[in-house]
Protein backbone atom coordinates (compact mmCIF):
# COMPACT_ATOMS: atom_id res chain seq x y z
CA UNK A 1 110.87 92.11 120.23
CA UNK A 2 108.94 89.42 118.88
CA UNK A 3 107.87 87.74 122.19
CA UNK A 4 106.79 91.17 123.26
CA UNK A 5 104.55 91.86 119.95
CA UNK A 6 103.14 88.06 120.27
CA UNK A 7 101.85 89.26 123.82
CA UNK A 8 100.41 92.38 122.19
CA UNK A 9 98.75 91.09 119.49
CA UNK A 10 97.32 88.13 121.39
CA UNK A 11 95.59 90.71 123.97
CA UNK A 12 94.22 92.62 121.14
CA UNK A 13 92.74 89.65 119.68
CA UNK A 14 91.64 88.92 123.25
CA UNK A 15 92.83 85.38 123.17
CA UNK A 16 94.68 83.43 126.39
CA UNK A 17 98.12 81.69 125.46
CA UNK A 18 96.41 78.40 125.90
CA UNK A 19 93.96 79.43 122.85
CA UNK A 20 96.58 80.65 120.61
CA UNK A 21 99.03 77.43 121.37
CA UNK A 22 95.89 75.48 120.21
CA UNK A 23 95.68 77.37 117.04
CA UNK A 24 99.43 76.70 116.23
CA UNK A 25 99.89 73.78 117.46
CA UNK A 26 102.35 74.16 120.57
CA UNK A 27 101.88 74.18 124.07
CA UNK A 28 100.89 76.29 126.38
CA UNK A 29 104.16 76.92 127.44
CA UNK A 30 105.97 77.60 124.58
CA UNK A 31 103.58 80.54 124.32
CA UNK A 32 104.76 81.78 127.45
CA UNK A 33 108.16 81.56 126.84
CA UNK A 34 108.30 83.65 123.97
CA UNK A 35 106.41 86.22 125.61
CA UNK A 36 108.97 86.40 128.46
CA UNK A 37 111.43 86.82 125.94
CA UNK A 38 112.44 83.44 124.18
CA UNK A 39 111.91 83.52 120.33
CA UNK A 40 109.58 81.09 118.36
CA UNK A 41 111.10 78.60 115.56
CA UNK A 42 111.20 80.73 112.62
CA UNK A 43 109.28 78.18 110.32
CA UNK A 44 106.50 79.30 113.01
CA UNK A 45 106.19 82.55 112.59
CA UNK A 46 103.90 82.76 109.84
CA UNK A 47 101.57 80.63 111.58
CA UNK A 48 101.45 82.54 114.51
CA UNK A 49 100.83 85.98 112.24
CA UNK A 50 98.15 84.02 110.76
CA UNK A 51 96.36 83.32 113.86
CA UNK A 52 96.65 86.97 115.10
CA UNK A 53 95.98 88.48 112.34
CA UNK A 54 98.52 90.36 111.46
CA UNK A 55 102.13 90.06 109.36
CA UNK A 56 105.09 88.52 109.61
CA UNK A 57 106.62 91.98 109.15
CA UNK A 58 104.38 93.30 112.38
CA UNK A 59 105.67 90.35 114.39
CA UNK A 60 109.00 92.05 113.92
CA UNK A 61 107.52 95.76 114.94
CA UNK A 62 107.70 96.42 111.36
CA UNK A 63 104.72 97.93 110.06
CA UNK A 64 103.68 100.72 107.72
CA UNK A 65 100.70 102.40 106.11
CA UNK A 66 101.97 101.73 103.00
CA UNK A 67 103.09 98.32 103.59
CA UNK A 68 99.71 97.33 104.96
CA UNK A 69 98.62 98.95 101.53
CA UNK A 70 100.72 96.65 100.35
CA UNK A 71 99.37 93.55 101.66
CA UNK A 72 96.11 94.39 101.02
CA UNK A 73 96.32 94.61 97.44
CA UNK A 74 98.58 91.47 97.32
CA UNK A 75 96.25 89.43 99.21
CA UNK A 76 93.45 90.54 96.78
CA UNK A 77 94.64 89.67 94.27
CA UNK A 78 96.00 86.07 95.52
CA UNK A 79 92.17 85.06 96.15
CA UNK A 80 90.41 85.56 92.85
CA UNK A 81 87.94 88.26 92.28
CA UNK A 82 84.68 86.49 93.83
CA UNK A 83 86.57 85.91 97.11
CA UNK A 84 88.35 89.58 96.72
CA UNK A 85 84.72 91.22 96.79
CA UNK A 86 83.69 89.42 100.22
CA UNK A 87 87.54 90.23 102.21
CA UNK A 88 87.59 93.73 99.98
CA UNK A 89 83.82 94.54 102.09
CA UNK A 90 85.30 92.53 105.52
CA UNK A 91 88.14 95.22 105.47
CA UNK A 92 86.10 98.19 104.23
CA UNK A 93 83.72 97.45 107.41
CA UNK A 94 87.03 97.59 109.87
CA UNK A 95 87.88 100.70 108.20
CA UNK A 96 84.79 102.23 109.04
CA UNK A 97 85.18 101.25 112.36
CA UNK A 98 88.57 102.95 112.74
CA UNK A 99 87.44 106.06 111.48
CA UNK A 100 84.39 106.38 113.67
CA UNK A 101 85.64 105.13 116.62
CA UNK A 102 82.57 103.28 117.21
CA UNK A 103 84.72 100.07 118.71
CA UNK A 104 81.60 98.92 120.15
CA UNK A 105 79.90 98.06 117.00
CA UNK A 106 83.20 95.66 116.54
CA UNK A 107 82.19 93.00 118.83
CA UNK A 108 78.77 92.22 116.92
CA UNK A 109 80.17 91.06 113.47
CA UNK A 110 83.75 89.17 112.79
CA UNK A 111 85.58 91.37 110.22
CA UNK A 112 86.41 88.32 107.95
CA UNK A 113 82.93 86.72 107.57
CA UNK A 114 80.34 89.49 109.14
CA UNK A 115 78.87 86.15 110.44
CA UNK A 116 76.56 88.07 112.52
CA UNK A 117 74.55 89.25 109.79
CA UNK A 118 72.33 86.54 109.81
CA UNK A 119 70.20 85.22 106.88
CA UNK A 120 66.81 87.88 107.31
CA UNK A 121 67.01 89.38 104.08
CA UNK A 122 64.00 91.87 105.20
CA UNK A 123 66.50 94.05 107.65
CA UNK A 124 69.97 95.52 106.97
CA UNK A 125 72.27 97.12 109.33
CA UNK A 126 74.24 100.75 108.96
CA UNK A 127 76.68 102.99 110.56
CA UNK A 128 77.47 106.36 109.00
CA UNK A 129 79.77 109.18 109.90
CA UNK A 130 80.15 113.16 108.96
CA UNK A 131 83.07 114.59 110.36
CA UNK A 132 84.92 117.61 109.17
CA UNK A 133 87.32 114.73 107.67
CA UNK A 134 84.67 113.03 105.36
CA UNK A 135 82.13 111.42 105.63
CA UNK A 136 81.70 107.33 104.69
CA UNK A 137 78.14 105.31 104.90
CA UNK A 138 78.23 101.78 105.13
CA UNK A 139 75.31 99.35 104.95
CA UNK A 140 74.91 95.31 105.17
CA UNK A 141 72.44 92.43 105.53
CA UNK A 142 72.93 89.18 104.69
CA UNK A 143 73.11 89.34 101.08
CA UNK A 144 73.17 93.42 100.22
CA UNK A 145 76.08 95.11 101.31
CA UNK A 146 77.63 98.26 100.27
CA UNK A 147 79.89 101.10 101.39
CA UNK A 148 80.84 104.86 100.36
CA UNK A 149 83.61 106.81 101.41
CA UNK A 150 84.57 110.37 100.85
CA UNK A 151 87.59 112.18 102.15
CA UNK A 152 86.41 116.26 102.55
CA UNK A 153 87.55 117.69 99.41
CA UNK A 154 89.44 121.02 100.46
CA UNK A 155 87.44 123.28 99.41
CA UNK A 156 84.14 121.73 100.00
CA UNK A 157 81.71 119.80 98.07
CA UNK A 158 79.37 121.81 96.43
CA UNK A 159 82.10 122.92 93.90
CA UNK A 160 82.33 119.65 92.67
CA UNK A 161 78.80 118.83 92.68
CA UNK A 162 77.84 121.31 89.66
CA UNK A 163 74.67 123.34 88.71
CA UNK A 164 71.73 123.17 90.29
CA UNK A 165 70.70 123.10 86.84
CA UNK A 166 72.22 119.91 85.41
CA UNK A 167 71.65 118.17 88.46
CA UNK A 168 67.66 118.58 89.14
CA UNK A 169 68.05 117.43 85.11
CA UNK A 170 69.45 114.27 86.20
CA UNK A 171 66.79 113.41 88.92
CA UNK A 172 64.11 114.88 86.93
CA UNK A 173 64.47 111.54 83.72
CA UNK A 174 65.18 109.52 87.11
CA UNK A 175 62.26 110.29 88.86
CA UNK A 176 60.01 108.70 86.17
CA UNK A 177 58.54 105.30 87.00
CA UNK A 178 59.03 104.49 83.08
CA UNK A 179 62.07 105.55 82.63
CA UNK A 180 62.85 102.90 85.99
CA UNK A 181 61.06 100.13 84.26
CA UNK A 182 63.35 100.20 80.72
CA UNK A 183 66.84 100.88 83.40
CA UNK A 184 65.44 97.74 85.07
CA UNK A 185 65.34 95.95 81.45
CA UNK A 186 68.72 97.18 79.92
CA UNK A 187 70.60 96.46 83.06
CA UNK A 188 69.09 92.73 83.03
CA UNK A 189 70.84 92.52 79.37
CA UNK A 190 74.22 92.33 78.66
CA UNK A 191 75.93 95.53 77.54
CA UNK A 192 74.65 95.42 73.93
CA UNK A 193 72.43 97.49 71.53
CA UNK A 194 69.18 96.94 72.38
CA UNK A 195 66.48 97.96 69.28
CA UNK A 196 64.07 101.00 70.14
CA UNK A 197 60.59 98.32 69.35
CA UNK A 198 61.96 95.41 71.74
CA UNK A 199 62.67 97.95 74.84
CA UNK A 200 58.87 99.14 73.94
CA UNK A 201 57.70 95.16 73.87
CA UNK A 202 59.50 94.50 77.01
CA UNK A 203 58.28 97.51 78.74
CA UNK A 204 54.93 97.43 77.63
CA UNK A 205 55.50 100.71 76.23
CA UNK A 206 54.08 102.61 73.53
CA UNK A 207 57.18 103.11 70.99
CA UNK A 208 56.53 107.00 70.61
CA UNK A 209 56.98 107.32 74.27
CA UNK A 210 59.67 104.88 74.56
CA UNK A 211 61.85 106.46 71.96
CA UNK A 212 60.90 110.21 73.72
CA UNK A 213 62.35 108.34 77.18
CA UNK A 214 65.63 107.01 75.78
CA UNK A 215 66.53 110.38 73.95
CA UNK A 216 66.10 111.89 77.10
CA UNK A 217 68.35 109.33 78.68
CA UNK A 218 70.77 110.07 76.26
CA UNK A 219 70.75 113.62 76.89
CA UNK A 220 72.39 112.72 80.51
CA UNK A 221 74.76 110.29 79.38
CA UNK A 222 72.89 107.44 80.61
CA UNK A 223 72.66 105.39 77.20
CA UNK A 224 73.83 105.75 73.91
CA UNK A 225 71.75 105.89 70.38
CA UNK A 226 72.96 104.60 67.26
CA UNK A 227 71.09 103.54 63.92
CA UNK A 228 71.26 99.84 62.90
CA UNK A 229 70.93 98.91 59.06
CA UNK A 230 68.63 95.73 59.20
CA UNK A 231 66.32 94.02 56.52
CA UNK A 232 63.62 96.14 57.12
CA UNK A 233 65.54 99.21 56.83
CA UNK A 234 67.41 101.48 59.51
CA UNK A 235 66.25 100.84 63.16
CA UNK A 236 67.11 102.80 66.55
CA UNK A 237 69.46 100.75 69.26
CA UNK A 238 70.18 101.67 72.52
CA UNK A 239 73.20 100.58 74.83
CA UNK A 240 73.22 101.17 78.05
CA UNK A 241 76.60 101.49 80.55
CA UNK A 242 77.36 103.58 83.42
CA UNK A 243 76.57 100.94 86.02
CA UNK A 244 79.08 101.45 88.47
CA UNK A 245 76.79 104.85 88.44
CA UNK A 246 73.50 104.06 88.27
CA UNK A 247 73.78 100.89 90.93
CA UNK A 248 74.80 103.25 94.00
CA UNK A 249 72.58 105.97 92.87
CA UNK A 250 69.51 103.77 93.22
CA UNK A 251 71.14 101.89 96.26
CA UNK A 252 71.40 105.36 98.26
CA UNK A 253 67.61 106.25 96.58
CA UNK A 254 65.95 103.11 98.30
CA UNK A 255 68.51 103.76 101.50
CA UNK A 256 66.86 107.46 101.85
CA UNK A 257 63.26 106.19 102.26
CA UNK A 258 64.33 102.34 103.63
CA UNK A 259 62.49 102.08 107.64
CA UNK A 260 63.89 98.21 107.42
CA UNK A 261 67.73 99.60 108.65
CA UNK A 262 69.41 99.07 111.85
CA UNK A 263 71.46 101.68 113.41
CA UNK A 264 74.47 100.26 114.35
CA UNK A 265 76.20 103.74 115.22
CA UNK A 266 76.46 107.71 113.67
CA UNK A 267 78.61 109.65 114.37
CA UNK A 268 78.12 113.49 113.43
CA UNK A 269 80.47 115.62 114.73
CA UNK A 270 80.86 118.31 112.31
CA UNK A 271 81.75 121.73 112.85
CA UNK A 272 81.49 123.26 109.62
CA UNK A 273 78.05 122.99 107.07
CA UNK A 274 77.76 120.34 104.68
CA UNK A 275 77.64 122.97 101.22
């Protein structure tokens, strides 16, 4: 079993036997003896999963969604959260891969590093997909990546997506270049109240106006108010959170109108409309 799963995995990884001796340190012909059947010393074994990329567990035909699950979130959270962002994105880029189909988009970047990014900062690289499964977006560059996936809900979107109403509300505080310029400022602060007369300073803002934009920021649960005692007597402060939010909404805002992308495969294969 194991020889035979070596041989698989090897060919998937589209490696000779010479090439993966190499990487483990045996010969040539120790490789080919396990594949023909002979079994590998077993403090070798987790070497040899290493260098094809797959478990110990798999090496042994044993191999589950949940157990890759599993290992995923175990190796995670072995690395540190720094290092867990960059594999987390590495593995989220395969995934897209496997749900598209688009295998030839799979030869241009190496999951673990997406070395072939390159370092031009001016041009990213995408490759969406709407099926009647979901639908998942996933851009990169060198140094802005992000990714979006959605399993169809099963009864649509639109019923989650609420009023017409409370939505156009939303874009309609958005879609004022002031209110951009003070979510710009908070955002550079740390999560902390933030006085009504230093947004206006920072913004260059009259205060009258500034105060009218945060109420109405408030009013979609983009920022907080509360009132501050201070020497001079009770003051306006503003926090600001939702980030996790706002970051994607503005990433998919500048994505919409962006002529700098690369298509690196859509797939749209839908057979049912969108709302």
């Amino acid at each position: 079993m194991i020889g035979e799963q070596i041989k698989i995995f090897r060919r998937k990884k589209g490696i000779t036997q010479e090439e993966l001796g190499r990487m483990i340190g045996v010969t040539t012909q120790a490789v080919s003896n396990w594949e023909r059947g002979g079994v590998p010393d077993a403090e070798l074994l987790p070497d040899i999963a290493d260098a094809l990329g797959v478990s110990v567990d798999m090496l042994f035909g044993r191999s589950s969604l949940k157990k890759l699950e599993d290992e995923i979130s175990d190796e995670l959270l072995s690395v540190g959260t720094e290092e867990g962002f960059k594999r987390a994105f590495s593995l989220l880029y395969a995934i897209s891969v496997g749900l598209s189909g688009l295998t030839t988009i799979r030869d241009s970047f190496n999951f673990d590093s997406l070395s072939g990014l390159g370092s031009n900062d001016d041009f990213g690289y995408y490759t969406r997909a709407s099926v009647d499964e979901g639908t998942f977006d996933i851009r990169m560059n060198a140094d802005f990546r992000y990714f979006f996936l959605m399993p169809e809900p099963e009864k649509g979107c639109r019923k989650n997506l609420g009023s017409p109403e409370n939505l156009a509300k939303t874009f309609s505080v958005l879609a004022d270049k002031d209110v951009l310029k003070i979510i710009f400022f908070m955002y550079s602060r740390l999560n902390t109240p933030i006085s009504l007369n230093m947004i206006a300073s920072n913004v260059k803002m009259d205060v009258k106006k500034t105060e009218r934009l945060m109420d109405r920021m408030c009013e979609i649960n983009l920022a907080s108010c509360d009132v501050v005692e201070t020497e001079i007597g009770a003051v306006k402060a503003y926090c600001f959170y939702n980030e996790s939010v706002v970051i994607p909404l503005l990433c998919f805002a500048k994505e919409m109108t962006d002529t700098k992308l690369i298509d690196m495969g859509i797939m749209f294969r839908r057979s049912k409309p969108l709302f």
